[in-house]
C-alpha atoms as a PDB file:
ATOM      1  CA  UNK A   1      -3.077  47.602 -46.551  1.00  0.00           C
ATOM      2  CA  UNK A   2      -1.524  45.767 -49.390  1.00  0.00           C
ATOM      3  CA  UNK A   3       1.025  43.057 -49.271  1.00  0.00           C
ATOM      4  CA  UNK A   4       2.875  42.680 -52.579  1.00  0.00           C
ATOM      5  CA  UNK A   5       4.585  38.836 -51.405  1.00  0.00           C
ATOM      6  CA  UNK A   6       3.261  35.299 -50.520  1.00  0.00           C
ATOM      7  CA  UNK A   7       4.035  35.820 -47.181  1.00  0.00           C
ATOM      8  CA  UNK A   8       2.231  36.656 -44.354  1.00  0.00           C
ATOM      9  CA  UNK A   9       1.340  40.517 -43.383  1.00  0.00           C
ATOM     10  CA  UNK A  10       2.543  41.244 -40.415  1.00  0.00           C
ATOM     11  CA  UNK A  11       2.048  44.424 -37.818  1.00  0.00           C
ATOM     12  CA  UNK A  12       4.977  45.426 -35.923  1.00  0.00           C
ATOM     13  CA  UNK A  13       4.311  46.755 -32.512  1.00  0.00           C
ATOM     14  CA  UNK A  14       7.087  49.676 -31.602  1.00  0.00           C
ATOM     15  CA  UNK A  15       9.335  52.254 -33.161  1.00  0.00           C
ATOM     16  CA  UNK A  16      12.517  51.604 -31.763  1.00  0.00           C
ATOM     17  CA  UNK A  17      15.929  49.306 -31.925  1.00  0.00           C
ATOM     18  CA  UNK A  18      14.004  46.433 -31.421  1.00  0.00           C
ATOM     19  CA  UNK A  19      11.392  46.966 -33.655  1.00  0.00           C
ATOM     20  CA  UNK A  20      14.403  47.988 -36.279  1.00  0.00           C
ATOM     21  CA  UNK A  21      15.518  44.654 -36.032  1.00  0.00           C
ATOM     22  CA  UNK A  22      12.466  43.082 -36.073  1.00  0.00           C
ATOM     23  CA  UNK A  23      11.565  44.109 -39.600  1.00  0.00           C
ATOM     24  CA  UNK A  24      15.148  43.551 -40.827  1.00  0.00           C
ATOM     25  CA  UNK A  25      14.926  39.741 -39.584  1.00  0.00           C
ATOM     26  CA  UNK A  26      11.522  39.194 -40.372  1.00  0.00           C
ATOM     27  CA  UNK A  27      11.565  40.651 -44.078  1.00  0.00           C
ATOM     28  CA  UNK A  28      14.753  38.621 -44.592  1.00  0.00           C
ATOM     29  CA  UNK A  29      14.632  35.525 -42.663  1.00  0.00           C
ATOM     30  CA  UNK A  30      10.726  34.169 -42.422  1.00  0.00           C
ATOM     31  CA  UNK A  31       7.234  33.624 -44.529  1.00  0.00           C
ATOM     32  CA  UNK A  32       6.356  37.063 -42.833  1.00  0.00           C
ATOM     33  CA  UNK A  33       6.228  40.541 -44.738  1.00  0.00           C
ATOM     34  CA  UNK A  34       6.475  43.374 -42.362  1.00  0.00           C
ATOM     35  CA  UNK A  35       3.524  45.748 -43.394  1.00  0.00           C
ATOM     36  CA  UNK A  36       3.186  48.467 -41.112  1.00  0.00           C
ATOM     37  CA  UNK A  37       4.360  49.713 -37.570  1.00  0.00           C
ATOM     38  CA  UNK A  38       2.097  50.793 -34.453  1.00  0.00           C
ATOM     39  CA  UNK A  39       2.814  52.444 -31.152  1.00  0.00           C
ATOM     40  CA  UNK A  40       1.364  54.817 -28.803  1.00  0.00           C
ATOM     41  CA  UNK A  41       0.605  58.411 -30.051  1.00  0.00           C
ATOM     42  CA  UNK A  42       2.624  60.352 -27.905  1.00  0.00           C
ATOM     43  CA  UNK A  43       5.340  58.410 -29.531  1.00  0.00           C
ATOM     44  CA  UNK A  44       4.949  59.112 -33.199  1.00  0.00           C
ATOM     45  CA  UNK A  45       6.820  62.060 -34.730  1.00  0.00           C
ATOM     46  CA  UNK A  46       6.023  61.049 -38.360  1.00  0.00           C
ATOM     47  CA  UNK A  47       3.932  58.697 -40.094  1.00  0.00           C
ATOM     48  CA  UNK A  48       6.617  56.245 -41.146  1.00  0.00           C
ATOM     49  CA  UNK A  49       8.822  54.098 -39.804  1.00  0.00           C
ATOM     50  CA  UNK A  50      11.219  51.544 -41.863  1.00  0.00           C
ATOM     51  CA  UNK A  51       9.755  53.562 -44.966  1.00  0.00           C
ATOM     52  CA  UNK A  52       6.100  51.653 -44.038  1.00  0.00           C
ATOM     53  CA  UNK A  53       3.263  53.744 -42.062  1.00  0.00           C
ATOM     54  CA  UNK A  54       3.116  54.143 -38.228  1.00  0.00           C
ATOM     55  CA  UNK A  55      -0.107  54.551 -37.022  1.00  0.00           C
ATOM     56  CA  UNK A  56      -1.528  55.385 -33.693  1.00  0.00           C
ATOM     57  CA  UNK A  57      -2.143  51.888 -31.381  1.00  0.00           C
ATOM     58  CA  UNK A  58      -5.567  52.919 -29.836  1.00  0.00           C
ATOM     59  CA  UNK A  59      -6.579  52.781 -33.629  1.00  0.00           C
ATOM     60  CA  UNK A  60      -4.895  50.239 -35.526  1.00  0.00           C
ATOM     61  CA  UNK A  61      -7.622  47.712 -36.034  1.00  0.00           C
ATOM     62  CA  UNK A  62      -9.033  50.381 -38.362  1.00  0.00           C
ATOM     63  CA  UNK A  63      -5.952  50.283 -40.076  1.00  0.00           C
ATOM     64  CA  UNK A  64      -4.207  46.649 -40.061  1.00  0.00           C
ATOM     65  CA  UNK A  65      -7.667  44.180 -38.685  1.00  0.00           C
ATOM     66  CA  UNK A  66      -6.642  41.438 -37.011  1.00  0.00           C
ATOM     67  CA  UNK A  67      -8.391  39.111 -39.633  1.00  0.00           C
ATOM     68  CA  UNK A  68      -5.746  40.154 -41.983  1.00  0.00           C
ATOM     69  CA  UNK A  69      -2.151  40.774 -40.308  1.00  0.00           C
ATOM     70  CA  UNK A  70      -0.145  38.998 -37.801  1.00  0.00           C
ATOM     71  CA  UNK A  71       1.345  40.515 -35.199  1.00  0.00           C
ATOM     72  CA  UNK A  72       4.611  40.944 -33.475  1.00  0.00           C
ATOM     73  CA  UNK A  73       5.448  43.218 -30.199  1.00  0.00           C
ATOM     74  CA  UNK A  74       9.371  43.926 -30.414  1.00  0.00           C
ATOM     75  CA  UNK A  75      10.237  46.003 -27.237  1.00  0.00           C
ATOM     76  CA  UNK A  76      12.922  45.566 -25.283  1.00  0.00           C
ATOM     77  CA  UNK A  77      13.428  44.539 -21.750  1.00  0.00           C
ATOM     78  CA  UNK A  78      12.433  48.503 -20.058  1.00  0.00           C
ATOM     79  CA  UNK A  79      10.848  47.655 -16.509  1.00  0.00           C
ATOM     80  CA  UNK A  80      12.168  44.315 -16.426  1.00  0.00           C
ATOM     81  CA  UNK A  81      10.215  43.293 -19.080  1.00  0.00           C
ATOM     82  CA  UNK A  82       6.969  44.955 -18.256  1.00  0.00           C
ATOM     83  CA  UNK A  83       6.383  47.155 -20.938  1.00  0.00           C
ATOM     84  CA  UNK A  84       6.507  44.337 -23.235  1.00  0.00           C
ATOM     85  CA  UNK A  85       4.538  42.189 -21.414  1.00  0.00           C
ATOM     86  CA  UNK A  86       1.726  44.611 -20.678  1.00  0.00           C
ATOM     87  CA  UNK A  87       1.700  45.274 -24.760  1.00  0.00           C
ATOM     88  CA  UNK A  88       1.704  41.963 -25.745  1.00  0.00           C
ATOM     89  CA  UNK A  89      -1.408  41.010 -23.439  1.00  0.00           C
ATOM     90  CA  UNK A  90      -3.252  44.426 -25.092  1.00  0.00           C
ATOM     91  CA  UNK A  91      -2.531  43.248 -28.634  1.00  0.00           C
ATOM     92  CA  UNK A  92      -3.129  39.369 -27.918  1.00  0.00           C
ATOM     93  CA  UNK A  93      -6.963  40.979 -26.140  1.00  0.00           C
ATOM     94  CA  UNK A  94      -7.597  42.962 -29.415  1.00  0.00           C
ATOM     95  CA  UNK A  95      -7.618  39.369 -31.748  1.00  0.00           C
ATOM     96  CA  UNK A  96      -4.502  39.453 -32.830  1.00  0.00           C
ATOM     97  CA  UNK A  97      -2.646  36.204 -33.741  1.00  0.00           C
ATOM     98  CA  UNK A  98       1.160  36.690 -32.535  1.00  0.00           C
ATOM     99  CA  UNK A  99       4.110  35.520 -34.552  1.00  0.00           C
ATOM    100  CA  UNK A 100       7.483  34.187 -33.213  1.00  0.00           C
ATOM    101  CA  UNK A 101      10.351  35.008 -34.999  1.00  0.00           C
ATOM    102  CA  UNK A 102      13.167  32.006 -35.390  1.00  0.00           C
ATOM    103  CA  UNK A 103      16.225  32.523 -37.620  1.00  0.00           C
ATOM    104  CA  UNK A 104      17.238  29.662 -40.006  1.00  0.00           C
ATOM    105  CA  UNK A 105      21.147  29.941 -38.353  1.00  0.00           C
ATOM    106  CA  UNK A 106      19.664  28.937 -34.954  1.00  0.00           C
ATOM    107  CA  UNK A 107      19.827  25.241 -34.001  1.00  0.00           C
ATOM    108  CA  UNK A 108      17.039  24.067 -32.661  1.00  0.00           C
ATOM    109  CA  UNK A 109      16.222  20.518 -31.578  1.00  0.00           C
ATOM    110  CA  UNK A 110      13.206  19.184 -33.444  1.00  0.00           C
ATOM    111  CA  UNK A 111      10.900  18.288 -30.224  1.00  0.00           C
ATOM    112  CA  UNK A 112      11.428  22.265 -28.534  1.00  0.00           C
ATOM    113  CA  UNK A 113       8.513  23.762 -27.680  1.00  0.00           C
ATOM    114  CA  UNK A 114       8.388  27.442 -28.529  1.00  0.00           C
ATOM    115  CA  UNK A 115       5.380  29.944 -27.410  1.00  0.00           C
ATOM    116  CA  UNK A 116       4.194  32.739 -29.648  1.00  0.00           C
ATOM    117  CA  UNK A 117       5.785  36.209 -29.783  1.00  0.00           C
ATOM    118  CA  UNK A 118       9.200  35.293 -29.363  1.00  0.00           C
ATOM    119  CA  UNK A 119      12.493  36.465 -30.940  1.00  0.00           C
ATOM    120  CA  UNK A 120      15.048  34.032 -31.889  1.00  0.00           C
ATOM    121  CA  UNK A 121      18.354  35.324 -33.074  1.00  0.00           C
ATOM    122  CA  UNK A 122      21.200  33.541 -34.707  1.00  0.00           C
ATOM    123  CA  UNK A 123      23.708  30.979 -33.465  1.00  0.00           C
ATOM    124  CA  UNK A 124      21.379  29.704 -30.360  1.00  0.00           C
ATOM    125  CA  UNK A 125      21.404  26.485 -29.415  1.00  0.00           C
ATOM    126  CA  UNK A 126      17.884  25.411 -28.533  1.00  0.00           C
ATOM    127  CA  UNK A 127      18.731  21.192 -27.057  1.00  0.00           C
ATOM    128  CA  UNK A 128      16.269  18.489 -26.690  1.00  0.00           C
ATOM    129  CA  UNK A 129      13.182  18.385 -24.809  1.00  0.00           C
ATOM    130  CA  UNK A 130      13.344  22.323 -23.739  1.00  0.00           C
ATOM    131  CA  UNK A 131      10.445  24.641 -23.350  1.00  0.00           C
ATOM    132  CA  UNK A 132      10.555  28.452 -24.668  1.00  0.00           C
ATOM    133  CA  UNK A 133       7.327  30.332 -23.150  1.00  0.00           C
ATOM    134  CA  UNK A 134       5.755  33.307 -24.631  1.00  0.00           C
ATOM    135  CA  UNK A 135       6.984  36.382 -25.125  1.00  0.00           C
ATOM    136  CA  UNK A 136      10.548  35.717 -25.248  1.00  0.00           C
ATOM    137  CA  UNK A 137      13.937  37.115 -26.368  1.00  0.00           C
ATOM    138  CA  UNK A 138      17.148  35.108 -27.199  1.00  0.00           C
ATOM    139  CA  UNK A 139      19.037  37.531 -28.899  1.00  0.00           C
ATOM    140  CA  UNK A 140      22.520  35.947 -30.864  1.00  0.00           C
ATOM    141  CA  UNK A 141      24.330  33.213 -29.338  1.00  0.00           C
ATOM    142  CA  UNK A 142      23.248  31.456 -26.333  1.00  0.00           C
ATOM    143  CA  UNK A 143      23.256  28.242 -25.509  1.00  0.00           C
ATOM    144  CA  UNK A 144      19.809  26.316 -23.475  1.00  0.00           C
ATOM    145  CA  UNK A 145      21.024  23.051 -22.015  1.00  0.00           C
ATOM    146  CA  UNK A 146      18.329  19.855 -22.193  1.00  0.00           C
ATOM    147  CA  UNK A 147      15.065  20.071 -20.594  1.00  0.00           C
ATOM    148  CA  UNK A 148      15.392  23.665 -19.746  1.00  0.00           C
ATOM    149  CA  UNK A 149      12.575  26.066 -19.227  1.00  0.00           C
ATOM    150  CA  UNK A 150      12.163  29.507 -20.078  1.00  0.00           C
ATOM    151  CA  UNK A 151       9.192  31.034 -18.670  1.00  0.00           C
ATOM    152  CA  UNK A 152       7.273  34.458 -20.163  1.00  0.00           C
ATOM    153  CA  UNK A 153       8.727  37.466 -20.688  1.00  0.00           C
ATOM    154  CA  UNK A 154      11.968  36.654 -20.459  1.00  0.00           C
ATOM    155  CA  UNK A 155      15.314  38.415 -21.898  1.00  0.00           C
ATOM    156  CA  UNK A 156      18.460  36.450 -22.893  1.00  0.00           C
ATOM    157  CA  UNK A 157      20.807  38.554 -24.248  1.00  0.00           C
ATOM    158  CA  UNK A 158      24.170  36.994 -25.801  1.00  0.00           C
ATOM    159  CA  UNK A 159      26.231  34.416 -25.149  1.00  0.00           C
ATOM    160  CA  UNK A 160      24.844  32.640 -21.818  1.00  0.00           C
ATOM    161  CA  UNK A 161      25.098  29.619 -20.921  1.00  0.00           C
ATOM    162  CA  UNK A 162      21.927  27.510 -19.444  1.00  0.00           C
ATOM    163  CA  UNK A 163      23.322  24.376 -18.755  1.00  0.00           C
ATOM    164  CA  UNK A 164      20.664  21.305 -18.456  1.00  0.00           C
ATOM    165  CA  UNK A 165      17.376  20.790 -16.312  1.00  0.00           C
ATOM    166  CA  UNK A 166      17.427  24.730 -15.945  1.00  0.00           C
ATOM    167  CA  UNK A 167      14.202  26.968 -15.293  1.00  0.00           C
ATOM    168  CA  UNK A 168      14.394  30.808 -15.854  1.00  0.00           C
ATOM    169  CA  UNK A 169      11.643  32.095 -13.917  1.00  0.00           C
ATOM    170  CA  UNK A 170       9.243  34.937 -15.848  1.00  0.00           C
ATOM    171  CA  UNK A 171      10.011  38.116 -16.363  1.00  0.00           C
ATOM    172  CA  UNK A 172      14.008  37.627 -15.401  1.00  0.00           C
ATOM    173  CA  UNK A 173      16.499  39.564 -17.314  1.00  0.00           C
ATOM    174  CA  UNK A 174      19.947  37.339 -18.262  1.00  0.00           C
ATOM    175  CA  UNK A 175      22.896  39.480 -19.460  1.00  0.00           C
ATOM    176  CA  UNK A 176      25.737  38.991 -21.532  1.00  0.00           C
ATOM    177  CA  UNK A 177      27.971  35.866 -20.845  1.00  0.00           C
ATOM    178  CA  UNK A 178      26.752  34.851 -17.963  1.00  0.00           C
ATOM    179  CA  UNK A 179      26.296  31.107 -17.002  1.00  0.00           C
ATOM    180  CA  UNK A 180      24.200  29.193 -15.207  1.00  0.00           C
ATOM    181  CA  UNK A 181      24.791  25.546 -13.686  1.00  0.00           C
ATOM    182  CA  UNK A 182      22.666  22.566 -13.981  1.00  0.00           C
ATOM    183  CA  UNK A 183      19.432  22.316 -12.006  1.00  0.00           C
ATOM    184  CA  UNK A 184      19.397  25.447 -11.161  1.00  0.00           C
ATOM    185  CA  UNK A 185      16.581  27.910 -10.751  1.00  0.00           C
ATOM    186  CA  UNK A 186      16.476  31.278 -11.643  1.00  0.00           C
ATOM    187  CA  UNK A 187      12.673  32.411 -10.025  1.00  0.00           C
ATOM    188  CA  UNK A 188      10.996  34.995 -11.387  1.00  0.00           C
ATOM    189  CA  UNK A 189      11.769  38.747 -11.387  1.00  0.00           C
ATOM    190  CA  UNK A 190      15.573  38.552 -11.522  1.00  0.00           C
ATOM    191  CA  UNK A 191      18.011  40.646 -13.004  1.00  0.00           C
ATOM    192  CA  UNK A 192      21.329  38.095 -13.578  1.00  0.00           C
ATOM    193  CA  UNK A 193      23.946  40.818 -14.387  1.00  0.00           C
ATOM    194  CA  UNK A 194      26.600  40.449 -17.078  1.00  0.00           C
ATOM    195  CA  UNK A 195      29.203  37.602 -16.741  1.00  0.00           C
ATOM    196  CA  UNK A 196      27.293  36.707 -13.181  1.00  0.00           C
ATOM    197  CA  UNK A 197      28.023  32.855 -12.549  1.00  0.00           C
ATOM    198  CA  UNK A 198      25.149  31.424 -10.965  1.00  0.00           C
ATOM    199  CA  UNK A 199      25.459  27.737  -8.998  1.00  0.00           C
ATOM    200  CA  UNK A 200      22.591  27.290  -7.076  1.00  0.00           C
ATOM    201  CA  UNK A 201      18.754  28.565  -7.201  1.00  0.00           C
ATOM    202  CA  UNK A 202      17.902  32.156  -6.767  1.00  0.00           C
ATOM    203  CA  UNK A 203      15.506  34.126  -5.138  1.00  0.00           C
ATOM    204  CA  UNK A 204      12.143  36.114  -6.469  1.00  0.00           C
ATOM    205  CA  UNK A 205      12.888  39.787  -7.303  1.00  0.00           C
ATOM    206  CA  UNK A 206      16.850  40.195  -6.952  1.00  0.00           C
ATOM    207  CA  UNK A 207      19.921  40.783  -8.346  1.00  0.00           C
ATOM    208  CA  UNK A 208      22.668  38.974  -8.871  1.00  0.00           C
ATOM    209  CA  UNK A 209      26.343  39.683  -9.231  1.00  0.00           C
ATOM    210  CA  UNK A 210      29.871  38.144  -9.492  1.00  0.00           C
ATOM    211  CA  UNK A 211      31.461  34.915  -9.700  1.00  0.00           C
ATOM    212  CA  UNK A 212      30.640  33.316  -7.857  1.00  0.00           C
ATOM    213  CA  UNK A 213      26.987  35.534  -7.819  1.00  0.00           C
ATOM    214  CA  UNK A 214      25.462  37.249  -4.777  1.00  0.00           C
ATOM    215  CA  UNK A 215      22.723  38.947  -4.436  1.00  0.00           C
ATOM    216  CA  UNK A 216      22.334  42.838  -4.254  1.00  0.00           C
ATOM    217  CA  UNK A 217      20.000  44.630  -1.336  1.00  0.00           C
ATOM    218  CA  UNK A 218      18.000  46.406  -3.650  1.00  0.00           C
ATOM    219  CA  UNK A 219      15.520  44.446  -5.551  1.00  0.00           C
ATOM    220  CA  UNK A 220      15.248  44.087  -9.325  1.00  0.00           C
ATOM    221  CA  UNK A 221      12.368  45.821  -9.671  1.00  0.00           C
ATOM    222  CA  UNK A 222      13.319  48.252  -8.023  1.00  0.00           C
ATOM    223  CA  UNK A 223      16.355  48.632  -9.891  1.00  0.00           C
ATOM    224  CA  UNK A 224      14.480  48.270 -12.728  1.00  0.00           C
ATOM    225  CA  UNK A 225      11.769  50.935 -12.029  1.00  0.00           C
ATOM    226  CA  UNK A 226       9.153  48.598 -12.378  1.00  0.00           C
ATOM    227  CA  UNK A 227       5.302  49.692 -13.050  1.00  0.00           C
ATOM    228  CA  UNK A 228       2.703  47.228 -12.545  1.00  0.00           C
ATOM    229  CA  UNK A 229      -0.463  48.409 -13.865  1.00  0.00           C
END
């Protein structure tokens, strides 16, 4: 492994879109140097990726030690967020140290509280007092209202609105342009789908629809062809 910068080495855990952008933002945007990719074996066609090696995950401590990269997981939101999840708490196990991507064109109130292995995009407005768990995505312009939470595992995608005194429960999915009111709940497991306008607190493991938003009979992990392992 050789790292050629002042910044820090960092593994990459995937091959795919996410993981695409992940080494675009992080080489550009951060004190991180993308150094290598991993993923499982029966997902490796070649030995690159991005032009830097991909090597096998039930092996890449030989490779990239956790004394001397960082890592980042950057998968997407498959299983309603399980698959990243279940490879972040692998990697985390193995010693690694998990970075959080934020990108300088986000706005981000100076006493927010973000967790590790998060991915911050541009344009979001991050307002006072709120809370960003682990594990989260915020990809380009969305705004989270004052003393929001965001809980693990969690998927924002663009433009949506979380107006103030908000918590997104773990593991919930938010798509594109939708909004949701003050003091409202989302619990865990949801999948809020695009443009859905959401006024009042939800229930565990649904869907929800519309404006204003109902919820769906099948569940969202269902929907979602959830795993647990």
């Amino acid at each position: 492994m050789t790292n050629s910068t002042n910044k820090e080495p960092l593994l990459i855990i995937g091959n795919g879109e996410i993981a695409s952008m992940a080494f675009e933002y992080f080489a550009y945007d951060s004190l991180f140097e993308p150094v290598g990719f991993a993923i499982g074996h029966e997902y490796i066609k070649d030995g690159t990726f991005e032009g830097l090696p991909l090597v096998d995950l039930a092996t890449v401590e030989q490779r990239f030690p956790p004394s001397e990269v960082k890592a980042f997981v950057a998968i997407g939101d498959s299983q309603l967020n399980r698959v990243r999840a279940r490879h972040y708490a692998d990697i985390k196990a193995r010693g690694y140290t998990l970075a959080s991507y934020i990108s300088s064109r986000a706005f981000i109130w100076h006493n927010v509280k973000i967790g590790d292995n998060c991915f911050i995009l541009e344009d979001n407005t991050l307002q006072a007092f709120v809370t960003i768990g682990n594990n989260v995505i915020l990809w380009s312009g969305n705004h989270i209202g004052h003393r929001s939470t965001i809980e693990d595992n969690v998927f924002v995608t663009s433009h949506v609105v979380v107006s103030g005194f908000c918590n997104i429960g773990r593991n919930s999915y938010i798509g594109v342009n939708a909004a949701i009111g003050n003091n409202t709940d989302i619990a865990e497991d949801n999948y809020i789908a695009m443009s859905a306008s959401i006024a009042s607190s939800t229930l565990p493991n649904s869907i929800y629809q519309g404006n204003p938003a109902e919820p769906r009979k099948i569940s969202a992990t269902r929907f979602c062809r959830v795993r647990d392992e």
